[in-house]
Protein backbone atom coordinates (compact mmCIF):
# COMPACT_ATOMS: atom_id res chain seq x y z
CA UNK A 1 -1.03 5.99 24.19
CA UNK A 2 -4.21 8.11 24.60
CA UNK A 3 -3.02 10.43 21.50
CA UNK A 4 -2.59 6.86 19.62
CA UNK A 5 -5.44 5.51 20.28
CA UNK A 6 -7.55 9.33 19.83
CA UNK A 7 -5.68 9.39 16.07
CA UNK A 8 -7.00 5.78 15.25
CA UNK A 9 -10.45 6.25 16.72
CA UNK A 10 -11.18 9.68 14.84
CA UNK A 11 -9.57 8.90 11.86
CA UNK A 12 -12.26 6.25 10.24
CA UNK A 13 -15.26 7.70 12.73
CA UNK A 14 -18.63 7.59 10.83
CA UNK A 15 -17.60 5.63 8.19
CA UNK A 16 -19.51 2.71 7.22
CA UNK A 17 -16.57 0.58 6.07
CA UNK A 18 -14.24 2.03 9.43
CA UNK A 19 -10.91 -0.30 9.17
CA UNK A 20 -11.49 -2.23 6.41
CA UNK A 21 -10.56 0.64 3.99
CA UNK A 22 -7.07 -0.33 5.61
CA UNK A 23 -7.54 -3.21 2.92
CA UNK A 24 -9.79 -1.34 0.45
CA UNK A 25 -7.15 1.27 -0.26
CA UNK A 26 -3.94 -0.85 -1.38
CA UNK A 27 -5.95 -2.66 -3.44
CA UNK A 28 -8.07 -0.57 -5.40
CA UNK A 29 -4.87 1.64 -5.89
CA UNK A 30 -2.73 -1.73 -7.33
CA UNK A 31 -5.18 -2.31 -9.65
CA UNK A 32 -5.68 1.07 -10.83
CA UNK A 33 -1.85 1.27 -11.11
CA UNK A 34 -1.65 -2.29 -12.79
CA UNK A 35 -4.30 -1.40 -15.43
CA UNK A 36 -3.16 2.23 -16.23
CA UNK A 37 0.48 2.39 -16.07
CA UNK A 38 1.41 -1.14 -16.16
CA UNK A 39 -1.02 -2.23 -18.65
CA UNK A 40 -1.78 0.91 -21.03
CA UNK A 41 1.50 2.52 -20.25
CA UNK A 42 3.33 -0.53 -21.27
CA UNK A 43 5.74 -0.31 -17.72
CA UNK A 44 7.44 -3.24 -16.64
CA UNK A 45 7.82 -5.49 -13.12
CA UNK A 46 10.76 -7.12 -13.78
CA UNK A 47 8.65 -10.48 -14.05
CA UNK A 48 6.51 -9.70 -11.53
CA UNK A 49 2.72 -9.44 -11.71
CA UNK A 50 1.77 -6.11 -12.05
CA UNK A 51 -0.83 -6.34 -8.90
CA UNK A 52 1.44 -8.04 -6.74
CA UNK A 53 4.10 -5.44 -7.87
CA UNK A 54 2.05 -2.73 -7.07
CA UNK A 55 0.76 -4.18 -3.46
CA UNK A 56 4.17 -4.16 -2.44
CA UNK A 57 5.26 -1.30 -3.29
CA UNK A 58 2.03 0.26 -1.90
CA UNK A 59 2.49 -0.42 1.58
CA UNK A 60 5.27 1.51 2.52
CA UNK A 61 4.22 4.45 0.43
CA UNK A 62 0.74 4.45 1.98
CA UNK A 63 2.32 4.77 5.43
CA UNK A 64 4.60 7.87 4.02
CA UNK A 65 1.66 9.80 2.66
CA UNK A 66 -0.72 9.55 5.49
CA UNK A 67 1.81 9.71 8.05
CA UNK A 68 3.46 12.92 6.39
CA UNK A 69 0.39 14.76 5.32
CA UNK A 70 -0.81 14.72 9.72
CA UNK A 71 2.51 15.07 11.04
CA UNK A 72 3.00 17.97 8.16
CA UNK A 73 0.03 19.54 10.02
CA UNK A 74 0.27 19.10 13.30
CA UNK A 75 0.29 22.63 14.32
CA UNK A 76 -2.65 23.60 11.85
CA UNK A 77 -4.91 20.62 13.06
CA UNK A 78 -4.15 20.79 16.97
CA UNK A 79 -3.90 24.32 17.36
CA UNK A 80 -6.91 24.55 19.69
CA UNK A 81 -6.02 21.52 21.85
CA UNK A 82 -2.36 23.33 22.24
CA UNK A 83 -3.75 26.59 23.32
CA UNK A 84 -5.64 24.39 26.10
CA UNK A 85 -3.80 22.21 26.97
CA UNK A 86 0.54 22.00 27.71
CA UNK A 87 2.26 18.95 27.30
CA UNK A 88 5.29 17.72 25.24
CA UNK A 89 4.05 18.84 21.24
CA UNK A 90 6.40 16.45 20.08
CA UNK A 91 4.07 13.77 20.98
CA UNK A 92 1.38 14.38 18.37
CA UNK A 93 3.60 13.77 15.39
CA UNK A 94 5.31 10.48 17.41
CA UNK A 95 1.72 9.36 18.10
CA UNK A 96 0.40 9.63 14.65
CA UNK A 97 3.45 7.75 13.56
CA UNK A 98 2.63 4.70 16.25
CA UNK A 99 -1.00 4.60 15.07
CA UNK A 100 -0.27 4.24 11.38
CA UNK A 101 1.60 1.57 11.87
CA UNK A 102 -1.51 -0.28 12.24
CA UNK A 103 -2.53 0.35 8.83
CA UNK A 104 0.98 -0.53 7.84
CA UNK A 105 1.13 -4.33 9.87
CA UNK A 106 -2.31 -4.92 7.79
CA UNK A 107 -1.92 -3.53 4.41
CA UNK A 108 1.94 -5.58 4.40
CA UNK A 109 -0.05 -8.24 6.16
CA UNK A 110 -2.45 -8.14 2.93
CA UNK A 111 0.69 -7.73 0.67
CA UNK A 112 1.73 -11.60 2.49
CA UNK A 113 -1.49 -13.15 2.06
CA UNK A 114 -1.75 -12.49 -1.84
CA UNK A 115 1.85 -13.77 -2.13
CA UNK A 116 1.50 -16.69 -0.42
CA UNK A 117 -1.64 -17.61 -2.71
CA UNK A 118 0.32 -16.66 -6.16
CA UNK A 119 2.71 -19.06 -4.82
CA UNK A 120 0.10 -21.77 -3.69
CA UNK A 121 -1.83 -21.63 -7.07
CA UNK A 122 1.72 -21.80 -8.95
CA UNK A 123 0.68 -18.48 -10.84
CA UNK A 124 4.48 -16.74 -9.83
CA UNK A 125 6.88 -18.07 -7.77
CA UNK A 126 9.73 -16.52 -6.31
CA UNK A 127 11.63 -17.34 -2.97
CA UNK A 128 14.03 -15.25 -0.91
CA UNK A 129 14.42 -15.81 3.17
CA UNK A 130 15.31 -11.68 3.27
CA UNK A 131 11.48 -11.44 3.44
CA UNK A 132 11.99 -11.43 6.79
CA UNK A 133 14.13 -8.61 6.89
CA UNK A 134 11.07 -6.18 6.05
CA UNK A 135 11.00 -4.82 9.55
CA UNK A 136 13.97 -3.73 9.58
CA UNK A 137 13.11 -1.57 6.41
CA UNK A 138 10.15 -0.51 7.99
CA UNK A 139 12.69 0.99 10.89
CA UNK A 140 14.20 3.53 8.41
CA UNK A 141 10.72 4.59 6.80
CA UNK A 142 9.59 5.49 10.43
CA UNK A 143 12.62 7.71 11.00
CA UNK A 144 12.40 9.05 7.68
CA UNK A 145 8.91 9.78 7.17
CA UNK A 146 8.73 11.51 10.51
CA UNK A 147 11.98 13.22 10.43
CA UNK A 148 10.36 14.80 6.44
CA UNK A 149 6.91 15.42 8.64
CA UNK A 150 8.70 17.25 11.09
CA UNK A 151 10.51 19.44 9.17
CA UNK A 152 7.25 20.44 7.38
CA UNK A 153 5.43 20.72 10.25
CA UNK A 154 8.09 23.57 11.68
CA UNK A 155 7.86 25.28 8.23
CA UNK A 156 4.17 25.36 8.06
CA UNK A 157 3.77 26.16 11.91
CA UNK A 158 4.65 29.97 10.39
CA UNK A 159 4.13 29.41 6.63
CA UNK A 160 0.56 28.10 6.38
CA UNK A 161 0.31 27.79 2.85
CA UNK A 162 2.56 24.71 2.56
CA UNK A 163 -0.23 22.72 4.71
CA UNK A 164 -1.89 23.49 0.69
CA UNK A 165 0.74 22.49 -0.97
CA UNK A 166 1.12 18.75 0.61
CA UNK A 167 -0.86 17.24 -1.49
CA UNK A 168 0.83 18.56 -4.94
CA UNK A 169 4.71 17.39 -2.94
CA UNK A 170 3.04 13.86 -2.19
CA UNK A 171 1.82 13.85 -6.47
CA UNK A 172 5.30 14.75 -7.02
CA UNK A 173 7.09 12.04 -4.40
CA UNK A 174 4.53 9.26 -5.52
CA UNK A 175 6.39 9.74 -8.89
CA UNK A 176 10.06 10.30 -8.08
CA UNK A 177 9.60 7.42 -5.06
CA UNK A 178 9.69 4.57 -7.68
CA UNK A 179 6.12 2.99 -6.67
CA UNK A 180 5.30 1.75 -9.39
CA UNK A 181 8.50 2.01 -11.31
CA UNK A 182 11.91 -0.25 -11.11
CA UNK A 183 14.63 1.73 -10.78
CA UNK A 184 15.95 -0.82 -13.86
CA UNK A 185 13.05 0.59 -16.12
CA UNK A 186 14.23 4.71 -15.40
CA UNK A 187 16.66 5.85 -18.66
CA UNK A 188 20.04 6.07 -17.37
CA UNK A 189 20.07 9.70 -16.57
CA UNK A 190 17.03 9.48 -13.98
CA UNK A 191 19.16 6.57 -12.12
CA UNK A 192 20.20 9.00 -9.74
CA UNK A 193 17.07 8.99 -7.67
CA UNK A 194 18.00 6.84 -5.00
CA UNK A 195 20.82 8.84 -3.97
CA UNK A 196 18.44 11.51 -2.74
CA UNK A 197 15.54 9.87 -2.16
CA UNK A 198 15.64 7.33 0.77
CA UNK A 199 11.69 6.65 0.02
CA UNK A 200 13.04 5.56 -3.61
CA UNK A 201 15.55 3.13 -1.76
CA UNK A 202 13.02 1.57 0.70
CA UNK A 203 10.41 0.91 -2.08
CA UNK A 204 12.87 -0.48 -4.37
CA UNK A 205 14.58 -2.88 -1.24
CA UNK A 206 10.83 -4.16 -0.12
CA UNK A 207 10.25 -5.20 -3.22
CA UNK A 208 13.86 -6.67 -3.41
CA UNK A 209 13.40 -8.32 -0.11
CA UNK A 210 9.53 -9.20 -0.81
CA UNK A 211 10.29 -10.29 -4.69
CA UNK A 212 13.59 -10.95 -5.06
CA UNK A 213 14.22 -8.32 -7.39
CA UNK A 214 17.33 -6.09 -8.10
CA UNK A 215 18.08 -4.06 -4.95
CA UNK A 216 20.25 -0.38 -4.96
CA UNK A 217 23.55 -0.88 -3.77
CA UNK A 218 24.52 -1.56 -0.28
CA UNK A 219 26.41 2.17 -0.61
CA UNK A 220 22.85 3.81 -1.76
CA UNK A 221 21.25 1.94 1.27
CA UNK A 222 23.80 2.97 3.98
CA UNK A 223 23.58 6.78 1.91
CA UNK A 224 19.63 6.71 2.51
CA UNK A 225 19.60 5.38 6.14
CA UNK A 226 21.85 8.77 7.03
CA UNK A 227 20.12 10.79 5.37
CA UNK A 228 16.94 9.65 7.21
CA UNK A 229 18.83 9.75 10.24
CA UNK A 230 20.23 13.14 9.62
CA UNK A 231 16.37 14.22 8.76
CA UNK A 232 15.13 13.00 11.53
CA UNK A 233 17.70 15.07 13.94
CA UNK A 234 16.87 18.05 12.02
CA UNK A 235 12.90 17.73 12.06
CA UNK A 236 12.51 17.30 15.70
CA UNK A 237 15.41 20.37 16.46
CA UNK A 238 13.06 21.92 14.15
CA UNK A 239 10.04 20.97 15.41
CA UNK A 240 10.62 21.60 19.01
CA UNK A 241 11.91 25.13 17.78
CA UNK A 242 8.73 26.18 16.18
CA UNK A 243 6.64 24.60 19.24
CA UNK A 244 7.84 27.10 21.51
CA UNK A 245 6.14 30.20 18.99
CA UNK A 246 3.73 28.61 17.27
CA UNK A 247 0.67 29.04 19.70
CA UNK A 248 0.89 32.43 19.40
CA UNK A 249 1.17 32.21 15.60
CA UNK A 250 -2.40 30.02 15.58
């Protein structure tokens, strides 16, 4: 709990705004995203308003990216603090997965609040009682987000140069993760995505669950939970592999 609670304490220290970017980010990026792609770009939301489109989708992929890009690290940033100090290394990446779920409750919290008023003010409507099934999709983009982390975080532990490169993979994953595409709107030789992407398949099912739009298939969903299962496995193997050499790497 202390490496929790050090990760959400440091990460919006000396900021003037501290948690409320929680909320500034989501939205700022949904209206970007509604006004560039959906509105110059001409990209559909299955009847859905672009910004509430986008705020869904934008809640799970905000967790992925911040969660990756410091579990990716961990060896890089906490170097010193391992050299000092020995305890389990496993529990940095676990911890900074626990505190970003904070951001996540609030931003899908935010997500809620602007449906419930579309809904209210009769602007869109749309009702589904899966909504309520969200956590449970939020169980697989924990497992798979750290199981990708770890398995970075291993590689870079030796290979320091993909720490770098994080930032082009996460340009590259925003894009092939369907945020602020349907899967319906892809040409009919890019439909495989979800087969190898479980990120793809959570986006696409929150917004099913959230929306009520077209989900994958319950075969693409049970395809993506093993693989983030299977990922997961791996990573931490991984991870707890490269722990044992990568102080004296640092």
């Amino acid at each position: 709990m202390l490496l929790v609670r050090r990760d959400l304490v440091t990460k919006y220290a000396q900021t003037m705004l501290g948690p409320l970017w929680f909320a500034i980010q989501p939205i700022v990026m949904a209206i970007v995203l509604s006004v560039a792609i959906n509105g110059g770009a001409g990209v559909a939301t299955e009847g859905v308003p672009p910004f509430l489109f986008n705020l869904c989708s934008l809640a799970p992929w905000f967790y992925f990216s911040q969660t990756f890009g410091s579990v990716g690290a961990t060896f890089v940033n906490n170097a010193d603090l391992f050299q000092k100090v020995y305890f389990p290394r496993s529990s940095v990446p676990l911890a900074v997965g626990l505190s970003n779920l904070v951001a996540l409750a609030i931003q899908t919290s935010l997500f809620l609040i602007v449906l419930i008023t579309y809904h209210v003010s009769g602007v869109w409507t749309s009702h589904s009682w899966r909504i309520i099934l969200i956590p449970v999709l939020f169980v697989e983009l924990v497992v798979f987000t750290l199981g990708a982390g770890l398995c970075v975080a291993s590689l870079a532990a030796r290979y320091r140069d993909l720490v770098h490169a994080m930032q082009y993979v996460l340009l590259i994953a925003m894009f092939a993760s369907l945020v602020f595409v349907p899967l319906s709107s892809l040409p009919a030789h890019l439909r495989w995505l979800p087969w190898f992407n479980p990120l793809a398949v959570i986006v696409e099912n929150m917004r099913s669950l959230a929306l009520n739009t077209p989900a994958v298939s319950a075969i693409q969903s049970a395809v993506s939970v093993a693989i983030s299962l299977g990922l997961f496995l791996v990573g931490l193997l991984a991870f707890e592999r490269a722990s044992r050499t990568a102080v004296d790497l640092a």
